[in-house]
C-alpha atoms as a PDB file:
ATOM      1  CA  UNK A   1      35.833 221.177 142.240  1.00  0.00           C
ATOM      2  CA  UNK A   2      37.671 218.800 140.164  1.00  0.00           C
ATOM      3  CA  UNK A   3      36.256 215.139 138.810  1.00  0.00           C
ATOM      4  CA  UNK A   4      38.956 212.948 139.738  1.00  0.00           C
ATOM      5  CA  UNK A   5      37.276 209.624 138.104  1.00  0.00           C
ATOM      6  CA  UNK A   6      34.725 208.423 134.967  1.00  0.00           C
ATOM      7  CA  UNK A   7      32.356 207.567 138.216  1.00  0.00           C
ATOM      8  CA  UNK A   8      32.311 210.740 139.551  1.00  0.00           C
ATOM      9  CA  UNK A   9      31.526 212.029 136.121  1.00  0.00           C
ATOM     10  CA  UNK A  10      29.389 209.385 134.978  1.00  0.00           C
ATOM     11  CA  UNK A  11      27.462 210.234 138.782  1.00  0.00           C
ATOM     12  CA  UNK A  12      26.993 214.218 137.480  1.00  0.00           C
ATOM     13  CA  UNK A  13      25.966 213.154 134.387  1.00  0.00           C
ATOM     14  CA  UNK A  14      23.441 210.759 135.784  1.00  0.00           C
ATOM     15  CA  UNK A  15      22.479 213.510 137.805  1.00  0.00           C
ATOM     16  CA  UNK A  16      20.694 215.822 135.340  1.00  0.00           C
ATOM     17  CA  UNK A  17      18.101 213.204 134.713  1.00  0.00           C
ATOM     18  CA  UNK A  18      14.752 215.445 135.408  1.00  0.00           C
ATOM     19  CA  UNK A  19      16.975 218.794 135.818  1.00  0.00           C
ATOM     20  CA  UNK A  20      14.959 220.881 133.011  1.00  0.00           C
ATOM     21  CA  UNK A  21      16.930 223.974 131.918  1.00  0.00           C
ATOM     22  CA  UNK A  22      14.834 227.000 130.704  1.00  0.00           C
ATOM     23  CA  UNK A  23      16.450 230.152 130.671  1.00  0.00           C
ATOM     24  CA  UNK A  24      18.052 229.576 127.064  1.00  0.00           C
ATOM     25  CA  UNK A  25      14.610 227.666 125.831  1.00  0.00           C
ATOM     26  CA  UNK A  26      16.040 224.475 126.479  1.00  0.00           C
ATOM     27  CA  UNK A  27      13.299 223.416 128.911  1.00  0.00           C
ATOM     28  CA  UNK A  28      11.616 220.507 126.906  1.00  0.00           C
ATOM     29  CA  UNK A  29      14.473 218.032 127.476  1.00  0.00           C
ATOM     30  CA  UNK A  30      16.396 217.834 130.380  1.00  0.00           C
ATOM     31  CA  UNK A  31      19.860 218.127 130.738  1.00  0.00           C
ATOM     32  CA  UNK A  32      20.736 214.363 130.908  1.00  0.00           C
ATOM     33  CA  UNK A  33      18.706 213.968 127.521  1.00  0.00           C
ATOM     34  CA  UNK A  34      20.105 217.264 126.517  1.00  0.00           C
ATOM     35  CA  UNK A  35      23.994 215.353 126.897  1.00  0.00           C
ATOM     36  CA  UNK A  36      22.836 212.228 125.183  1.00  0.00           C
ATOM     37  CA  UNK A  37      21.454 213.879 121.900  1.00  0.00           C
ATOM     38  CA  UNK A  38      24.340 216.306 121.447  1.00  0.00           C
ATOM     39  CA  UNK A  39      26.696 213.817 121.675  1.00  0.00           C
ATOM     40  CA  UNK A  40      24.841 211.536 119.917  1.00  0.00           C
ATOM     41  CA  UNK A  41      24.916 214.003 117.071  1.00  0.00           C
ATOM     42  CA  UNK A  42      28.506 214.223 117.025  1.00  0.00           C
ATOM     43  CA  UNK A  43      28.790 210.742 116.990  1.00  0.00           C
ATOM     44  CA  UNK A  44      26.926 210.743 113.848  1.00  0.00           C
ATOM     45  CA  UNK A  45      28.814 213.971 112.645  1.00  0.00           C
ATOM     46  CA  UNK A  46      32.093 213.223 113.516  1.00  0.00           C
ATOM     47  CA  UNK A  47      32.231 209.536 113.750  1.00  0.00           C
ATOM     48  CA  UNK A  48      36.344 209.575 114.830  1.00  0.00           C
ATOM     49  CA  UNK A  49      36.623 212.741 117.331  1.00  0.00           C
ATOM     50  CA  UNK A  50      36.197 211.008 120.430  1.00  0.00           C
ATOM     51  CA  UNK A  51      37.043 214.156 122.857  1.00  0.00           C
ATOM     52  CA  UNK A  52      34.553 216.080 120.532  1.00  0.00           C
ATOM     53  CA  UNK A  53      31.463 213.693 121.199  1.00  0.00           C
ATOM     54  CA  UNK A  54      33.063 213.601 125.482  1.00  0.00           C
ATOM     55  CA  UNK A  55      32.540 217.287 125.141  1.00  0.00           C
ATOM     56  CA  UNK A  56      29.016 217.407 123.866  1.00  0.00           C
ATOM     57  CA  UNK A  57      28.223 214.918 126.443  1.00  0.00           C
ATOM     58  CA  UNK A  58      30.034 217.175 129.443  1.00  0.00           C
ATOM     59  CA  UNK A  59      29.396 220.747 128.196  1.00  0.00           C
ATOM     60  CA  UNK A  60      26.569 221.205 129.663  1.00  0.00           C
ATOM     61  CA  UNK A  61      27.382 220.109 133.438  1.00  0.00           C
ATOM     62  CA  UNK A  62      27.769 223.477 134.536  1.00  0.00           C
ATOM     63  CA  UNK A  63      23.875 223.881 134.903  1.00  0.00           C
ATOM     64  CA  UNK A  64      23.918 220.860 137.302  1.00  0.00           C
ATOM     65  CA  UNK A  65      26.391 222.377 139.737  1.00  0.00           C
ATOM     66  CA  UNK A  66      24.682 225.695 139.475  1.00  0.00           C
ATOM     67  CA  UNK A  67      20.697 225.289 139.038  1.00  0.00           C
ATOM     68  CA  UNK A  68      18.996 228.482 138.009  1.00  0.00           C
ATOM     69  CA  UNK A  69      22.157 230.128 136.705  1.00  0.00           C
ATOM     70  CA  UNK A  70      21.590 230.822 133.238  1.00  0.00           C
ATOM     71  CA  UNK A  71      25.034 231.251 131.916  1.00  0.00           C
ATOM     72  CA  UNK A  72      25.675 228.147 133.927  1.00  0.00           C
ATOM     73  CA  UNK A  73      25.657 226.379 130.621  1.00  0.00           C
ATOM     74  CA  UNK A  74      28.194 228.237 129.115  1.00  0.00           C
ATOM     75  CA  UNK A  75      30.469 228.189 132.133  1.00  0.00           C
ATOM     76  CA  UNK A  76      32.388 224.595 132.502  1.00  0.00           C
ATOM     77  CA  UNK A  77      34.569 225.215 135.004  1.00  0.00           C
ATOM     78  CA  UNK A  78      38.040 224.421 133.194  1.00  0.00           C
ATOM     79  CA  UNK A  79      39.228 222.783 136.469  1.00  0.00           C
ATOM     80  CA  UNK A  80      36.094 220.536 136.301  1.00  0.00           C
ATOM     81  CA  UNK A  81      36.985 218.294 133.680  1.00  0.00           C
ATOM     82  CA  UNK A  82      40.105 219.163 132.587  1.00  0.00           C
ATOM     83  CA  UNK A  83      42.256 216.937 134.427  1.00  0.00           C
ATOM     84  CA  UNK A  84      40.307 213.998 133.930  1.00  0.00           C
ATOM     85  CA  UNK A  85      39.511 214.610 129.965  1.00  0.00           C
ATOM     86  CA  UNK A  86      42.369 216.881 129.200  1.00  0.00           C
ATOM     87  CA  UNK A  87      42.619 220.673 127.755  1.00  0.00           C
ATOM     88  CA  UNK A  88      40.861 219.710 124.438  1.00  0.00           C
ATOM     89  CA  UNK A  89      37.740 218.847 126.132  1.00  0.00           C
ATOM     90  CA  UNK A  90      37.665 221.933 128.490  1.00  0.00           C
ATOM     91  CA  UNK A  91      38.001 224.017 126.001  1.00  0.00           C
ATOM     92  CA  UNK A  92      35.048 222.784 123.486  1.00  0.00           C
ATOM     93  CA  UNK A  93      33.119 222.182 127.056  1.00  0.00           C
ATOM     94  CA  UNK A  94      33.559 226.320 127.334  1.00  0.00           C
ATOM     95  CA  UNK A  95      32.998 226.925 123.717  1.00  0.00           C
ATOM     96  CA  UNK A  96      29.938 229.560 124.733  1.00  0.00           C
ATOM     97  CA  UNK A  97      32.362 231.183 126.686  1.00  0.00           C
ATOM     98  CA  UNK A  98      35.701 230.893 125.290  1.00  0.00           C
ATOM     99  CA  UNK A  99      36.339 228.340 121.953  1.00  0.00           C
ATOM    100  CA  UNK A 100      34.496 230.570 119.971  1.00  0.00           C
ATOM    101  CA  UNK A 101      37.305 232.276 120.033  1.00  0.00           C
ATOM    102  CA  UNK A 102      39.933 230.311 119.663  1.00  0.00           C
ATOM    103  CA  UNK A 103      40.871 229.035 116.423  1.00  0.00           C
ATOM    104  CA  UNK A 104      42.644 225.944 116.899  1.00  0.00           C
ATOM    105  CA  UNK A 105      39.349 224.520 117.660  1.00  0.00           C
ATOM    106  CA  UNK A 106      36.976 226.976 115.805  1.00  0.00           C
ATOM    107  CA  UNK A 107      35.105 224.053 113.598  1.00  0.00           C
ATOM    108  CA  UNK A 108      35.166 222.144 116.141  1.00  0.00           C
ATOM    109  CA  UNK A 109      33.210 224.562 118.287  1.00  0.00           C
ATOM    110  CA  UNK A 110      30.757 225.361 115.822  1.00  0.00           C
ATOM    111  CA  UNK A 111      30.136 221.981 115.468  1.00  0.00           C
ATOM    112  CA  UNK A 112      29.528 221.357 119.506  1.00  0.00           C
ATOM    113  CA  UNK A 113      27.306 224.685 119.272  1.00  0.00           C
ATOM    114  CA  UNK A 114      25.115 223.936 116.277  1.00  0.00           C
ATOM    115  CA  UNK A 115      24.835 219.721 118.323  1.00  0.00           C
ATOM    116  CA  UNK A 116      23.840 221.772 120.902  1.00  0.00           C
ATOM    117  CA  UNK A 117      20.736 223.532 119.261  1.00  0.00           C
ATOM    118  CA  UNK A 118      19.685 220.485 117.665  1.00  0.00           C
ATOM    119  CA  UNK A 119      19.804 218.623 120.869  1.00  0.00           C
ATOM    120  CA  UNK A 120      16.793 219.919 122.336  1.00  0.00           C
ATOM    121  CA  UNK A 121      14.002 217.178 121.191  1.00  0.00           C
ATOM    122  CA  UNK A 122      11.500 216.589 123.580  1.00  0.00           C
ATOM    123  CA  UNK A 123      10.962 212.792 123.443  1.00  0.00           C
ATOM    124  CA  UNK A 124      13.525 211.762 120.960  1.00  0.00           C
ATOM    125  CA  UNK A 125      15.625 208.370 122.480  1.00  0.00           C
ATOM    126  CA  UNK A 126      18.997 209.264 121.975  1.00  0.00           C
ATOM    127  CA  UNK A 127      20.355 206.291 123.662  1.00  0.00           C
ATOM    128  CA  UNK A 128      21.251 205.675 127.189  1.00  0.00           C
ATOM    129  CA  UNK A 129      24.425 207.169 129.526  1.00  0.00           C
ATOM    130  CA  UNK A 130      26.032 203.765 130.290  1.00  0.00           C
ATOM    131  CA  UNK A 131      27.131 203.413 126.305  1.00  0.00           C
ATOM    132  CA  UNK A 132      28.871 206.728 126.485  1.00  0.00           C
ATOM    133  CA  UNK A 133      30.818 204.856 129.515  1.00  0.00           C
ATOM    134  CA  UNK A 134      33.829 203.220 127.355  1.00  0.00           C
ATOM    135  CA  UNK A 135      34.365 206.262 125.029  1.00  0.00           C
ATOM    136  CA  UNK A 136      34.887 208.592 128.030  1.00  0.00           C
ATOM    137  CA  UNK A 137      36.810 205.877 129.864  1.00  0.00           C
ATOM    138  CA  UNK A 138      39.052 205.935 126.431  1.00  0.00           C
ATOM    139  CA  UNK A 139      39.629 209.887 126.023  1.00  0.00           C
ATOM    140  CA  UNK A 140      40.441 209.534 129.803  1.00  0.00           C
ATOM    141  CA  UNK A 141      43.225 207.211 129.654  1.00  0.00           C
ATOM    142  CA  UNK A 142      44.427 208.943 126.289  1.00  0.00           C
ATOM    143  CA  UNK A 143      44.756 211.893 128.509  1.00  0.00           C
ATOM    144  CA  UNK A 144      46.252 209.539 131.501  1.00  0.00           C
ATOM    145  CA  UNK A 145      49.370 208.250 129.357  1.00  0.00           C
ATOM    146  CA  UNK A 146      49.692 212.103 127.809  1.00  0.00           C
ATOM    147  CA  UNK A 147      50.646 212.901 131.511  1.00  0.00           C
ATOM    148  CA  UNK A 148      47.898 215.670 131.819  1.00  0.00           C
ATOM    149  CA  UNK A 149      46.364 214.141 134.477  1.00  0.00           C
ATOM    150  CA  UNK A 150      48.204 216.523 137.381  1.00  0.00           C
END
């Protein structure tokens, strides 16, 4: 599977409102929330990293093509969003998986992980999925004119 457009993406996303995720003891938020407040904390943290804040809003799609699988989370298929958000973003949308690892990115990760175990607030407003819209549409094309899009 491959997301060949921000719609298709911004349809997944959409999606995971009322998908709850439990096996990791994410279940009070579900995995729409769950996008919104990890991105929404690297927004805050790191105000000019665009393709970090795409990947806190994508990394956890994974659960929403495979419900029940609990290392679903940490699996983004590197196909998946790759060609539409470029390597960067794959990588830090694997970072359970495989950024951890990798040093080019290893703050970078850390960051996404520790945004990722503080967004897990039941209740907390975080903002809604159609504001996210231009800043994916933006790492998107930045990926588009890099030729990475093949």
């Amino acid at each position: 599977m491959e997301l060949r457009s921000v719609e298709e993406l911004m349809d997944l996303l959409h999606a995971g409102r009322g998908t709850r995720h439990t096996a990791d003891g994410g279940g009070q938020v579900d995995v729409h929330d769950h996008a919104l407040q990890t991105a929404a904390l690297l927004r805050r943290s790191h105000p000019a990293d665009k393709e970090l804040q795409v990947a806190g809003l994508v990394h956890g799609i994974g659960r929403l093509l495979r419900p029940g699988d609990a290392t679903a989370h940490a699996k983004l298929p590197p196909d998946l969003v790759g060609p539409l958000l470029g390597h960067r973003v794959s990588l830090l949308g694997r970072l359970h998986s495989a950024a951890r690892q990798d040093p080019y990115d290893a703050d970078d990760a850390l960051s996404l992980c520790q945004a990722c175990d503080a967004g897990r607030v039941s209740g907390l407003h975080a903002g809604v999925l159609e504001d996210w819209r231009t800043v994916v549409e933006l790492v998107a094309a930045q990926n588009s004119r890099l030729g990475a899009v093949d």
